[in-house]
PDB file of N, CA and C in Angstrom:
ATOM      1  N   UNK A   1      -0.354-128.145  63.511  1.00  0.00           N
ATOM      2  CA  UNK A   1      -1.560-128.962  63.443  1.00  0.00           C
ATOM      3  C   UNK A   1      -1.163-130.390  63.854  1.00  0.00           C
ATOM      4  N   UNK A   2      -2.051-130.995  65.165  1.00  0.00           N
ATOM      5  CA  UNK A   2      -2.017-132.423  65.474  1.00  0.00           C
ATOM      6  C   UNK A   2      -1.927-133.453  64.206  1.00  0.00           C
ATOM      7  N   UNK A   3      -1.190-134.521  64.614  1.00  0.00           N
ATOM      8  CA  UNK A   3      -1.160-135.281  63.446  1.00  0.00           C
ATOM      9  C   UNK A   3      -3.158-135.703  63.078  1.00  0.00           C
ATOM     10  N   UNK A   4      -3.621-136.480  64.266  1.00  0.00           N
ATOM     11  CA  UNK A   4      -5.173-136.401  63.635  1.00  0.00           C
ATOM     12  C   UNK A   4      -5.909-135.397  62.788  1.00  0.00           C
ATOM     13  N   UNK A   5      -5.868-134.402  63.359  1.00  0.00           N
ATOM     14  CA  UNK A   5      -6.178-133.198  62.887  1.00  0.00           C
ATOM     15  C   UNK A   5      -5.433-133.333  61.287  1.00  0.00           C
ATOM     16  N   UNK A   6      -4.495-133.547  61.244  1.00  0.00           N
ATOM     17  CA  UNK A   6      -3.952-133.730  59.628  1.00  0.00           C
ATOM     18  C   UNK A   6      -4.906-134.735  58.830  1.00  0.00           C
ATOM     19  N   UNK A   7      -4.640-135.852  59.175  1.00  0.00           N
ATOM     20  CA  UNK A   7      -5.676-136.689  58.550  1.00  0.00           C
ATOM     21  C   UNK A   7      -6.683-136.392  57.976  1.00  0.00           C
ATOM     22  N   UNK A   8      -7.859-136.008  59.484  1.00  0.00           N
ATOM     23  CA  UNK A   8      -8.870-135.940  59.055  1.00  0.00           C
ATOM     24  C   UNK A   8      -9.328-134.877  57.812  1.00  0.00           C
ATOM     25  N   UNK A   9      -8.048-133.636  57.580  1.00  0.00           N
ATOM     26  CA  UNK A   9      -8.331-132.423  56.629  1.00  0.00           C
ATOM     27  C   UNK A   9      -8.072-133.107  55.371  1.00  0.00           C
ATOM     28  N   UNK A  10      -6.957-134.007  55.368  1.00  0.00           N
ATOM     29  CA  UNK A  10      -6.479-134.921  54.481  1.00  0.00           C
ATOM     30  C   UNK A  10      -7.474-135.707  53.922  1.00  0.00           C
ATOM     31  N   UNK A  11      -8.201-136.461  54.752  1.00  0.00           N
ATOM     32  CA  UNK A  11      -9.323-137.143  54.503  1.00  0.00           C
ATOM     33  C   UNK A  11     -10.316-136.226  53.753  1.00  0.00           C
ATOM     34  N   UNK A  12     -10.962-135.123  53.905  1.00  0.00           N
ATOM     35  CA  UNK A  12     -11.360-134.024  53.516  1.00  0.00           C
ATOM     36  C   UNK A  12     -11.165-134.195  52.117  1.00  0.00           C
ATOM     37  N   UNK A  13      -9.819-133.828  51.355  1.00  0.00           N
ATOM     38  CA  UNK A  13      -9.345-133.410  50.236  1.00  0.00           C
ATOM     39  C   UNK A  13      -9.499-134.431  49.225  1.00  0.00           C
ATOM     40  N   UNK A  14      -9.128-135.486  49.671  1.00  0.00           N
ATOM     41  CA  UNK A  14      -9.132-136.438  49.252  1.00  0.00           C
ATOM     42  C   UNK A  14     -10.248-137.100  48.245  1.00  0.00           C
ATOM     43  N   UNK A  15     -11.447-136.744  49.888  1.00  0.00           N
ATOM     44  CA  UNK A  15     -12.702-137.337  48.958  1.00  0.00           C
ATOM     45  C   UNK A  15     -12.959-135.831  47.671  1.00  0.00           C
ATOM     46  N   UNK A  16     -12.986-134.587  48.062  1.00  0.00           N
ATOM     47  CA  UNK A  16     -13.255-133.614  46.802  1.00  0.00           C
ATOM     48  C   UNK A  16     -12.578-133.975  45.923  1.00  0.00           C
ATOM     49  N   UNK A  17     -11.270-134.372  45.302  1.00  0.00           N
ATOM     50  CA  UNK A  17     -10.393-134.836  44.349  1.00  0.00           C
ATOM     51  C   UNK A  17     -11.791-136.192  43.850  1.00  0.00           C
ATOM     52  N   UNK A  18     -11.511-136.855  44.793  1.00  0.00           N
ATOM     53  CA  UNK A  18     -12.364-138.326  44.288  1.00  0.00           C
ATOM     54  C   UNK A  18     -13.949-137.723  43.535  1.00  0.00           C
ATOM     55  N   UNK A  19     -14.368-136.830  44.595  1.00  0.00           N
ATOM     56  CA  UNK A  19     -15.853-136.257  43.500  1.00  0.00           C
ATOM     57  C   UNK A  19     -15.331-135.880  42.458  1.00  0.00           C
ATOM     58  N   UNK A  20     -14.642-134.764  42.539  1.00  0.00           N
ATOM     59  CA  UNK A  20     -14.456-133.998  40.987  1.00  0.00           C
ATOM     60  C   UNK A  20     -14.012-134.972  39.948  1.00  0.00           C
ATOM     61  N   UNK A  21     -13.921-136.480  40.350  1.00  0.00           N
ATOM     62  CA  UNK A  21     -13.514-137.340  39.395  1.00  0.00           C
ATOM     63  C   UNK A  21     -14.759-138.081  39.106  1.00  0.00           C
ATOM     64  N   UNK A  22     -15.247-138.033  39.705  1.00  0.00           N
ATOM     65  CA  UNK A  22     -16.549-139.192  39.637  1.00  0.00           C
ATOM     66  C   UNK A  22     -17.649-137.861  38.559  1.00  0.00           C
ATOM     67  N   UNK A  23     -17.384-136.626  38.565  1.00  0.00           N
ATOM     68  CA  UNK A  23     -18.406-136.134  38.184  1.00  0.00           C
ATOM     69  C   UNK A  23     -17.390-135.442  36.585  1.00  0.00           C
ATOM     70  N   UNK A  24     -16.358-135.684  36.434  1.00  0.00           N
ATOM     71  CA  UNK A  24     -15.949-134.924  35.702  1.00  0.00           C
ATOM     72  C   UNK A  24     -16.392-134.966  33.931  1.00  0.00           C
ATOM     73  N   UNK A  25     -17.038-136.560  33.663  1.00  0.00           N
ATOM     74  CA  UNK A  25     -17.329-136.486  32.531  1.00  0.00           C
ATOM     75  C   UNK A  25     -19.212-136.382  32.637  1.00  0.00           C
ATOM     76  N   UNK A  26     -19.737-135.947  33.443  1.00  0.00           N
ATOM     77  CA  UNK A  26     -21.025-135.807  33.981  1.00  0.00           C
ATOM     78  C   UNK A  26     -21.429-134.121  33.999  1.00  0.00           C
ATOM     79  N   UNK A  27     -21.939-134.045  33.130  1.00  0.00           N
ATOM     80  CA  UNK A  27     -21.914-132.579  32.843  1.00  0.00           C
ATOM     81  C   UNK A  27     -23.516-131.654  32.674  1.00  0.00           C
ATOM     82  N   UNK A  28     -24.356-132.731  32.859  1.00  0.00           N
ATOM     83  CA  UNK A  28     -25.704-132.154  33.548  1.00  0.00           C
ATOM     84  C   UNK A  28     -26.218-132.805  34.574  1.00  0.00           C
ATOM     85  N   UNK A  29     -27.360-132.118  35.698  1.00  0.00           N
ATOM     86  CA  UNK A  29     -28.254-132.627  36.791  1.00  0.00           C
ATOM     87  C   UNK A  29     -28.535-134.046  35.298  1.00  0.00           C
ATOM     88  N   UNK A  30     -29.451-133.925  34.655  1.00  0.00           N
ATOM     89  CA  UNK A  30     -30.153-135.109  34.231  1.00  0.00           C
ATOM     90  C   UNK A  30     -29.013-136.055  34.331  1.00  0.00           C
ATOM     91  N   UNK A  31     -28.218-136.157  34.023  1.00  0.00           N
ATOM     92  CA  UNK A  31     -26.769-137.384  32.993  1.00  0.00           C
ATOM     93  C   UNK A  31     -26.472-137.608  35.031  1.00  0.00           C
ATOM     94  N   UNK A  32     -26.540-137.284  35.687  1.00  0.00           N
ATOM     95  CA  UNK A  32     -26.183-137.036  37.197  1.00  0.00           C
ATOM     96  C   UNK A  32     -26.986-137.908  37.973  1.00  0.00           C
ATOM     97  N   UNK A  33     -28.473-137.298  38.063  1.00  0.00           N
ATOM     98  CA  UNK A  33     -29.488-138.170  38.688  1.00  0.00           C
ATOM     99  C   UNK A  33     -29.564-139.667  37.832  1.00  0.00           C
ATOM    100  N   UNK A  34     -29.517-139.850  36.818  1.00  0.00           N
ATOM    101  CA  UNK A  34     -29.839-140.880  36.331  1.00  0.00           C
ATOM    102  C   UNK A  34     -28.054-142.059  36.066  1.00  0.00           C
ATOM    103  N   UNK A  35     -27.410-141.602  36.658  1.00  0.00           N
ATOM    104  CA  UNK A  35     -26.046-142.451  37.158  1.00  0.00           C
ATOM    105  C   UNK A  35     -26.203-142.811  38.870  1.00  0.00           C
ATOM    106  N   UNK A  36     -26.715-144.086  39.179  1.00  0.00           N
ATOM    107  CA  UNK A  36     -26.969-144.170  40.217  1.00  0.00           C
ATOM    108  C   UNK A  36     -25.372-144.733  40.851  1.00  0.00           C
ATOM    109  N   UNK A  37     -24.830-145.195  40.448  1.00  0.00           N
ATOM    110  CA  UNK A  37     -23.434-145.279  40.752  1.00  0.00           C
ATOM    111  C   UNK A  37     -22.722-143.880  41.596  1.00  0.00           C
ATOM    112  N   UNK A  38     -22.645-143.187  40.646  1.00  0.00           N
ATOM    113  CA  UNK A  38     -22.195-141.620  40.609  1.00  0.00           C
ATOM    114  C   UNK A  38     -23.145-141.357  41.905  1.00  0.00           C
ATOM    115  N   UNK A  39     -24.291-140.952  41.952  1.00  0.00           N
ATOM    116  CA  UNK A  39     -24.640-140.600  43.047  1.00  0.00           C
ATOM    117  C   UNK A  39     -24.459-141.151  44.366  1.00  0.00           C
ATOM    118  N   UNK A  40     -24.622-142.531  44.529  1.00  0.00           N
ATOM    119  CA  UNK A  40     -24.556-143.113  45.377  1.00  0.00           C
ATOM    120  C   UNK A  40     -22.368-143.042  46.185  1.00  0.00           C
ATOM    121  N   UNK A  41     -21.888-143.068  45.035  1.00  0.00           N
ATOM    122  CA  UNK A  41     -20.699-142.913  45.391  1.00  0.00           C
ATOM    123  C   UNK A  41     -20.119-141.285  46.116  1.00  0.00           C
ATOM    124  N   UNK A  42     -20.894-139.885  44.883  1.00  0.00           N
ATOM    125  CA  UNK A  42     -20.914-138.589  45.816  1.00  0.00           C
ATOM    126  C   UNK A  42     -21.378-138.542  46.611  1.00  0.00           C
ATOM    127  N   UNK A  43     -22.593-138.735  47.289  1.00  0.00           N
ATOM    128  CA  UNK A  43     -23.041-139.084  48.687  1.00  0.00           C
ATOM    129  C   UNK A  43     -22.183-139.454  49.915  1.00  0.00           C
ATOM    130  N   UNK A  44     -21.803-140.776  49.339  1.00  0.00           N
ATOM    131  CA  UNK A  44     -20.653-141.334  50.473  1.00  0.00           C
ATOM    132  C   UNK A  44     -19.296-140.324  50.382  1.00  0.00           C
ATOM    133  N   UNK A  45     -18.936-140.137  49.743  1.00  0.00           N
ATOM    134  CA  UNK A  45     -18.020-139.320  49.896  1.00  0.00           C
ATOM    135  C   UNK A  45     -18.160-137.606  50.491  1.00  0.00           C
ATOM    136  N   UNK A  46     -19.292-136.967  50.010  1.00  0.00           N
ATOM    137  CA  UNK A  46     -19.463-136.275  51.125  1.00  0.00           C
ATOM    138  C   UNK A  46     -20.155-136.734  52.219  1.00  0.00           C
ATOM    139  N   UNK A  47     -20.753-137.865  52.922  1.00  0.00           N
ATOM    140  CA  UNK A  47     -20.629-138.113  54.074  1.00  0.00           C
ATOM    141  C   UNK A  47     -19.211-138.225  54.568  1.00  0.00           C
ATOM    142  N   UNK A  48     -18.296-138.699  54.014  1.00  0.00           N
ATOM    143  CA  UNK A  48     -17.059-138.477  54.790  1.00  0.00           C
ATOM    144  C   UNK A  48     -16.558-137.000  55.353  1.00  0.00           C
ATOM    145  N   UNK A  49     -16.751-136.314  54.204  1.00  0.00           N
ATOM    146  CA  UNK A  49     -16.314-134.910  54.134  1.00  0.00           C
ATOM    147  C   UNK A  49     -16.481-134.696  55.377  1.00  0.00           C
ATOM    148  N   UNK A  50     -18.366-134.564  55.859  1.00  0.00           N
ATOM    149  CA  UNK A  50     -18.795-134.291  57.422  1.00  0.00           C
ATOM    150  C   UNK A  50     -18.479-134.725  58.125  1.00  0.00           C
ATOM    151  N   UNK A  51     -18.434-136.128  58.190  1.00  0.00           N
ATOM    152  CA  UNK A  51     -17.682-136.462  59.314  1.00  0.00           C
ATOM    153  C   UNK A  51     -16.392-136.094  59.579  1.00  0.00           C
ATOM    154  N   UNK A  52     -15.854-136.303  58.744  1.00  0.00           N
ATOM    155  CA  UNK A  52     -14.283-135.627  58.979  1.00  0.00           C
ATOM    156  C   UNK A  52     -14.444-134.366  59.423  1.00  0.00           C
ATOM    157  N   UNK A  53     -15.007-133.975  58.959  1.00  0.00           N
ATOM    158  CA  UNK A  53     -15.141-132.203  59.462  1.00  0.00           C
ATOM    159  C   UNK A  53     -15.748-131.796  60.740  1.00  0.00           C
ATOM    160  N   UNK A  54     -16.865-132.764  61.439  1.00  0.00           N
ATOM    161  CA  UNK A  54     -17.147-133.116  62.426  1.00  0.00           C
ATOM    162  C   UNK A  54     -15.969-133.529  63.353  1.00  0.00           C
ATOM    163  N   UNK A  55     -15.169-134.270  63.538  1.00  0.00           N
ATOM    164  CA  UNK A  55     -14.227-134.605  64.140  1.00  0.00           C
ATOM    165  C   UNK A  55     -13.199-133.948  64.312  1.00  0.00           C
ATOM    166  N   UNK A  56     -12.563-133.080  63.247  1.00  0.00           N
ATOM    167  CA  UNK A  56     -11.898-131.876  63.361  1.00  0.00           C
ATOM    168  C   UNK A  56     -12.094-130.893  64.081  1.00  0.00           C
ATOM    169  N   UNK A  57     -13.663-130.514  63.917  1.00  0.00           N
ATOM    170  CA  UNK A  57     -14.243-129.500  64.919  1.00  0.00           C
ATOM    171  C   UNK A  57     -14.398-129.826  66.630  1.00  0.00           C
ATOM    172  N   UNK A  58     -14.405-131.050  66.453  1.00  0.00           N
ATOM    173  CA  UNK A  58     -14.241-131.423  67.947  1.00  0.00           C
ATOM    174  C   UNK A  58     -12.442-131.361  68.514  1.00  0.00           C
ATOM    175  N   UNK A  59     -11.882-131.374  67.712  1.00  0.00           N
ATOM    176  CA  UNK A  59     -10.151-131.309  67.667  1.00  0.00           C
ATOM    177  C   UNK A  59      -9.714-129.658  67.967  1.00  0.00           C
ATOM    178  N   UNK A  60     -10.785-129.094  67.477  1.00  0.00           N
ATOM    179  CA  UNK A  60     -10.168-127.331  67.091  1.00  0.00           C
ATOM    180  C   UNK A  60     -11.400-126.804  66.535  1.00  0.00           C
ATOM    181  N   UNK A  61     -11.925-126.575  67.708  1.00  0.00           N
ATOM    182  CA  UNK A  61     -13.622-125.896  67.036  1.00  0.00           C
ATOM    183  C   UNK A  61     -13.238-124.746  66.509  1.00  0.00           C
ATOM    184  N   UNK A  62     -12.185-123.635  66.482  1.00  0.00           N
ATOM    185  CA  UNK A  62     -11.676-122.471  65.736  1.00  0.00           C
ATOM    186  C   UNK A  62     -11.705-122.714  64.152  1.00  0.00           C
ATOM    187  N   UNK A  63     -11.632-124.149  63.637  1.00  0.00           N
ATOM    188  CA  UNK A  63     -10.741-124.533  62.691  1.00  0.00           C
ATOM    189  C   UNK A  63     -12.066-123.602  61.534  1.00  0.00           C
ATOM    190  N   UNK A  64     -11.467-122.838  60.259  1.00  0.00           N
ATOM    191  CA  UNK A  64     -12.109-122.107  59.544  1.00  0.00           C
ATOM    192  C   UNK A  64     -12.808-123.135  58.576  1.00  0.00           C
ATOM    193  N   UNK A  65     -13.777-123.022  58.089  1.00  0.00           N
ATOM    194  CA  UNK A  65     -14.257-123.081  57.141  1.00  0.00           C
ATOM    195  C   UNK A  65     -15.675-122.417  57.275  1.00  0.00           C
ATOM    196  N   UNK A  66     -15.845-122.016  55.931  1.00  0.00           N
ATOM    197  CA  UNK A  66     -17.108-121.065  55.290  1.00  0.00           C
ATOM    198  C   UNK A  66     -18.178-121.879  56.032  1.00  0.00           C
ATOM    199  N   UNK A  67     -18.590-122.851  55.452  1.00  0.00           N
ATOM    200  CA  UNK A  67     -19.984-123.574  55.626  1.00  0.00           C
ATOM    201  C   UNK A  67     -19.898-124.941  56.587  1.00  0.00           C
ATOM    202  N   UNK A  68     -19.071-124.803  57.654  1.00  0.00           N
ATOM    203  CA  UNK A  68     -18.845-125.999  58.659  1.00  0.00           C
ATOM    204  C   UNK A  68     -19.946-126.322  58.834  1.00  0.00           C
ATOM    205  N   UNK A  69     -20.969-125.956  59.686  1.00  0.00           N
ATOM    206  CA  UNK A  69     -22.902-126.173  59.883  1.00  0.00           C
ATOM    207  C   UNK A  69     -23.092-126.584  59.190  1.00  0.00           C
ATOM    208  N   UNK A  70     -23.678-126.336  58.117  1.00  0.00           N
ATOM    209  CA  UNK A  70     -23.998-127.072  56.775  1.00  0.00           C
ATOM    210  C   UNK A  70     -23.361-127.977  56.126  1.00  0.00           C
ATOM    211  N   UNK A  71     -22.473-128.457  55.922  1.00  0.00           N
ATOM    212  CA  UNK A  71     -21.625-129.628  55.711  1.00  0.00           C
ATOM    213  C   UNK A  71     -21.659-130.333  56.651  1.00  0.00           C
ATOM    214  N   UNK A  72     -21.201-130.473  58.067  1.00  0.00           N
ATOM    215  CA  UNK A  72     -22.136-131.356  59.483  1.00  0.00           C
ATOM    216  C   UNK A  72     -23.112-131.526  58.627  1.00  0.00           C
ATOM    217  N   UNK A  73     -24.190-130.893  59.187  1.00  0.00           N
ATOM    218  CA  UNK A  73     -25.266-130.824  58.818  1.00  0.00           C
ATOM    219  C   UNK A  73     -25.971-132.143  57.893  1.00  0.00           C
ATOM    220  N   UNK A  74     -25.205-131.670  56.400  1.00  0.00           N
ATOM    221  CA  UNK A  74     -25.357-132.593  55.187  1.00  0.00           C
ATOM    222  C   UNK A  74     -25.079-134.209  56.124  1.00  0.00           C
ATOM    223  N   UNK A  75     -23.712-134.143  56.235  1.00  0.00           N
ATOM    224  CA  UNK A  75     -23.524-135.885  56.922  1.00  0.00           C
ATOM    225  C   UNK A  75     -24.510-136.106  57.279  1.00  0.00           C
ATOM    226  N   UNK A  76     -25.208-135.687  58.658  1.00  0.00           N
ATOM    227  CA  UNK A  76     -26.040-136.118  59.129  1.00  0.00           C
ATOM    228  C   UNK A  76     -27.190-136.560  58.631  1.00  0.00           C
ATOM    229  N   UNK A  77     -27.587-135.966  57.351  1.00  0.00           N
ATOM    230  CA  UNK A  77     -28.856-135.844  56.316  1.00  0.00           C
ATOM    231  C   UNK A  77     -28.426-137.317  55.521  1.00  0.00           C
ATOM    232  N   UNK A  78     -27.326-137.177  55.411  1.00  0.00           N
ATOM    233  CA  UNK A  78     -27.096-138.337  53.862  1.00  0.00           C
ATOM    234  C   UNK A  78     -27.009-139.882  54.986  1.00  0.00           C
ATOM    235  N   UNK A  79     -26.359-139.872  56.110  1.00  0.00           N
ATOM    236  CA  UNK A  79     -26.441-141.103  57.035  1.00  0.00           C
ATOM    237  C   UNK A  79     -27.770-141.710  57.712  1.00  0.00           C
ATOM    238  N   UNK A  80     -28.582-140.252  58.324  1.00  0.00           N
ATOM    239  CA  UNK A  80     -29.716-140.615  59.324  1.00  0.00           C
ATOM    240  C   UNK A  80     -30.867-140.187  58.471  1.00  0.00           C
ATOM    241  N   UNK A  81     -31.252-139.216  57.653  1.00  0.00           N
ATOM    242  CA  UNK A  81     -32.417-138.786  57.319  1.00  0.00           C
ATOM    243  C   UNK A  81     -32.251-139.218  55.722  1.00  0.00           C
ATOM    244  N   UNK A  82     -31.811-140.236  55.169  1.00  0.00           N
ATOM    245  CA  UNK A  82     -31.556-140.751  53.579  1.00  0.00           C
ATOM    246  C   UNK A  82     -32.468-140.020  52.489  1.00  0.00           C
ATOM    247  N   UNK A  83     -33.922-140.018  53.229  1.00  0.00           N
ATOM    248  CA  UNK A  83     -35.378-139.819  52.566  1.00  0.00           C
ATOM    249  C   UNK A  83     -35.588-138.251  52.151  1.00  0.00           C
ATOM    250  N   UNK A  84     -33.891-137.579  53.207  1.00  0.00           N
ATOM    251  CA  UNK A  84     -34.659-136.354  52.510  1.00  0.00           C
ATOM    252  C   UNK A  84     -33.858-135.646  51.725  1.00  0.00           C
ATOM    253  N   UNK A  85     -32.736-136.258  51.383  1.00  0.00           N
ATOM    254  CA  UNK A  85     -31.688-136.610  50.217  1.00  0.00           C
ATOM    255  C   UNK A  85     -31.896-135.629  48.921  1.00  0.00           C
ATOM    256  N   UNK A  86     -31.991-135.143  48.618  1.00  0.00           N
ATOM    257  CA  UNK A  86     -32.499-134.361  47.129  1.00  0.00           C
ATOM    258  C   UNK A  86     -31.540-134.685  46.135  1.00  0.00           C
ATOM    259  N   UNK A  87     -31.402-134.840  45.108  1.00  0.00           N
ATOM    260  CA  UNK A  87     -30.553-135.165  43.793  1.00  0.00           C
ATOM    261  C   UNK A  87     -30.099-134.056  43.612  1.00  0.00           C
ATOM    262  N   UNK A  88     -31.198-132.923  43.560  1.00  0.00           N
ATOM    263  CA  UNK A  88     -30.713-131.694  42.847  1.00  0.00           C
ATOM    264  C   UNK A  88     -30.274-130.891  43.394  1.00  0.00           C
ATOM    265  N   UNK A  89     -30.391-130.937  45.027  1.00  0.00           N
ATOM    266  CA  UNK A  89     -29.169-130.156  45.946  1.00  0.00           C
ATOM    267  C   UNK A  89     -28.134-130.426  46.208  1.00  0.00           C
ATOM    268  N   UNK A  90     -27.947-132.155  46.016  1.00  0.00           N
ATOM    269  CA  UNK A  90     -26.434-132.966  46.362  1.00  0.00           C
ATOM    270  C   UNK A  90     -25.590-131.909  44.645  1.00  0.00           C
ATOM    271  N   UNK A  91     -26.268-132.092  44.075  1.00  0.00           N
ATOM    272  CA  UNK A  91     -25.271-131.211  42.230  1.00  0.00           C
ATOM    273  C   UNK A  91     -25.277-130.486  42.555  1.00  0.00           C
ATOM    274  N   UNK A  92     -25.803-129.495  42.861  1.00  0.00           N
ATOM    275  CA  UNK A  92     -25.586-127.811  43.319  1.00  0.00           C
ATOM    276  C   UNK A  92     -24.406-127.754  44.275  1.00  0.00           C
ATOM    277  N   UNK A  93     -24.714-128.772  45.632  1.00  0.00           N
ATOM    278  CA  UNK A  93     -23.314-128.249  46.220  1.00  0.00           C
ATOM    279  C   UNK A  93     -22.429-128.998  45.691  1.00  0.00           C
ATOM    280  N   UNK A  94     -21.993-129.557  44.837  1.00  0.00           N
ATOM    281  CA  UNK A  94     -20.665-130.327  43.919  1.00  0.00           C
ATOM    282  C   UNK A  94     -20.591-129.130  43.116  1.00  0.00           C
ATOM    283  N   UNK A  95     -21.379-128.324  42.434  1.00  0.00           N
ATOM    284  CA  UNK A  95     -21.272-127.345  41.591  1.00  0.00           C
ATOM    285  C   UNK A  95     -20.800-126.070  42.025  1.00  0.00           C
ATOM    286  N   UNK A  96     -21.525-125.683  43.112  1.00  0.00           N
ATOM    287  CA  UNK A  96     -21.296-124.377  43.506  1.00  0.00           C
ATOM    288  C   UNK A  96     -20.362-123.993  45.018  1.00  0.00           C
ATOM    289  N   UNK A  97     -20.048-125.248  45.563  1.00  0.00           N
ATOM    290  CA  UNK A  97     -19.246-125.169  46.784  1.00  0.00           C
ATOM    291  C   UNK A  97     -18.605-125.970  46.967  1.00  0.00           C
ATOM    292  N   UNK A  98     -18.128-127.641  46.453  1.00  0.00           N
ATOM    293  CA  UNK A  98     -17.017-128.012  46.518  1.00  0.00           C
ATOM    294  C   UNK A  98     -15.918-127.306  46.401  1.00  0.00           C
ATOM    295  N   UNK A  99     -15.939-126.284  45.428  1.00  0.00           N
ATOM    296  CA  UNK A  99     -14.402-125.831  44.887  1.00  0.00           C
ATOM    297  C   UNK A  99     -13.650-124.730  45.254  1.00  0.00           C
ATOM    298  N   UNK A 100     -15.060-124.432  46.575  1.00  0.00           N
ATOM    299  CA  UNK A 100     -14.820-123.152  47.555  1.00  0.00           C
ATOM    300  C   UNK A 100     -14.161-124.161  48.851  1.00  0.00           C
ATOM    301  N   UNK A 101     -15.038-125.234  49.187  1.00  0.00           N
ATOM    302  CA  UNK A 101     -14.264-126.217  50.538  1.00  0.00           C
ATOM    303  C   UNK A 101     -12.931-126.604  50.143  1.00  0.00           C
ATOM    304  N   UNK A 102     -12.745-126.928  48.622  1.00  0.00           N
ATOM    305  CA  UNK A 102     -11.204-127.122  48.221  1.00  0.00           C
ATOM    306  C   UNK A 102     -10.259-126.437  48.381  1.00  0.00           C
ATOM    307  N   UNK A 103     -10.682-124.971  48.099  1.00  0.00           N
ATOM    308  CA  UNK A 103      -9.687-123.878  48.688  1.00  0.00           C
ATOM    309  C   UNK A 103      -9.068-124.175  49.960  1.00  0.00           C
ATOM    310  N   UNK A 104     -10.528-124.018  50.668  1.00  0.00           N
ATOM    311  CA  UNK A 104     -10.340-123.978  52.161  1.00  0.00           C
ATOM    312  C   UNK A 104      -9.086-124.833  52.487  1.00  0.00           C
ATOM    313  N   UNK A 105      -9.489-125.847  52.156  1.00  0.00           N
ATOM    314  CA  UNK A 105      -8.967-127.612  52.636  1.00  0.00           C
ATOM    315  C   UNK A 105      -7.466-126.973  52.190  1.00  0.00           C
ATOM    316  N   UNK A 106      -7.054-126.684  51.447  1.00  0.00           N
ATOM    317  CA  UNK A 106      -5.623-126.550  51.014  1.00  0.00           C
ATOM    318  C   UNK A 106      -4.844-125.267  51.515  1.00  0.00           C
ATOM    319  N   UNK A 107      -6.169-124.653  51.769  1.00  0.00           N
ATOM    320  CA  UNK A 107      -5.038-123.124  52.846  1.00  0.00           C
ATOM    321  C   UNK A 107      -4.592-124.002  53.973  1.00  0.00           C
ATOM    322  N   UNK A 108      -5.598-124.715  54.435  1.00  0.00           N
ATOM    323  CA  UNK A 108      -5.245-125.529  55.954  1.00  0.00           C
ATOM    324  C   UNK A 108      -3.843-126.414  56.118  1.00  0.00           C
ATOM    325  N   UNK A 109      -3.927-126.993  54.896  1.00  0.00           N
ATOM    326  CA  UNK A 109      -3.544-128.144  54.529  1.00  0.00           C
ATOM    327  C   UNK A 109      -1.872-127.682  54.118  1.00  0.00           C
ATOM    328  N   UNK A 110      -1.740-126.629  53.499  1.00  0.00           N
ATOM    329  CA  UNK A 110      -0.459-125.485  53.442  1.00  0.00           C
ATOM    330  C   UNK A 110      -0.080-124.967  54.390  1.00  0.00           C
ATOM    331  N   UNK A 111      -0.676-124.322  55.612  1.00  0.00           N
ATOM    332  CA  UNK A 111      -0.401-123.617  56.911  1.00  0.00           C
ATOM    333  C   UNK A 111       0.203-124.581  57.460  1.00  0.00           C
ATOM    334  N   UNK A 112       0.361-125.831  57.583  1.00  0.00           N
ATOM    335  CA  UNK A 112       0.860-126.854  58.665  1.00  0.00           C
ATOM    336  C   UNK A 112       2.160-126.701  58.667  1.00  0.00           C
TER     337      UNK A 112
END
């Protein structure tokens, strides 16, 4: 794996470590939406995620992950379309698929 290509997976991991910290004493949607800090900070950090993951894919469009589209995707939503942002879908995917992209990120991140 190119050194960029490292980074940017690096960059990747990085920010999931940084969510799972920002959310770790946050233990419902309500206690979630109503930490505007917290949100505003998971947001930006998965906008990085996409982009990074965006840029990778332009590096090695092969490169695996489960939900690449949809994570693009998200960046694009949380940078250009702000308004259509949902609270309660940004927790769901911190809940139910960060810890599947974490896998990912670290098979990659091990293969090198």
């Amino acid at each position: 794996m190119n050194r960029e290509l490292t980074k940017l997976i690096q960059d990747m991991f990085d920010c999931i470590v940084i969510i799972e910290s920002h959310l770790q004493n946050i233990t419902t949607f309500s206690a979630y939406k109503n930490d505007t800090k917290t949100v505003d900070a998971v947001e930006r950090r998965l906008a990085i995620i996409g982009e990074a993951l965006w840029k990778a894919d332009k590096i090695t469009p092969e490169i695996a992950f489960s939900d690449k589209k949809r994570i693009i995707s998200l960046r694009h939503i949380l940078v250009h379309d702000y308004d259509l942002v949902d609270d309660e879908t940004i927790w769901l995917i911190c809940k139910r698929n960060l810890l599947i992209l974490k896998k990912e990120v670290e098979i990659i991140l091990n293969s090198k």
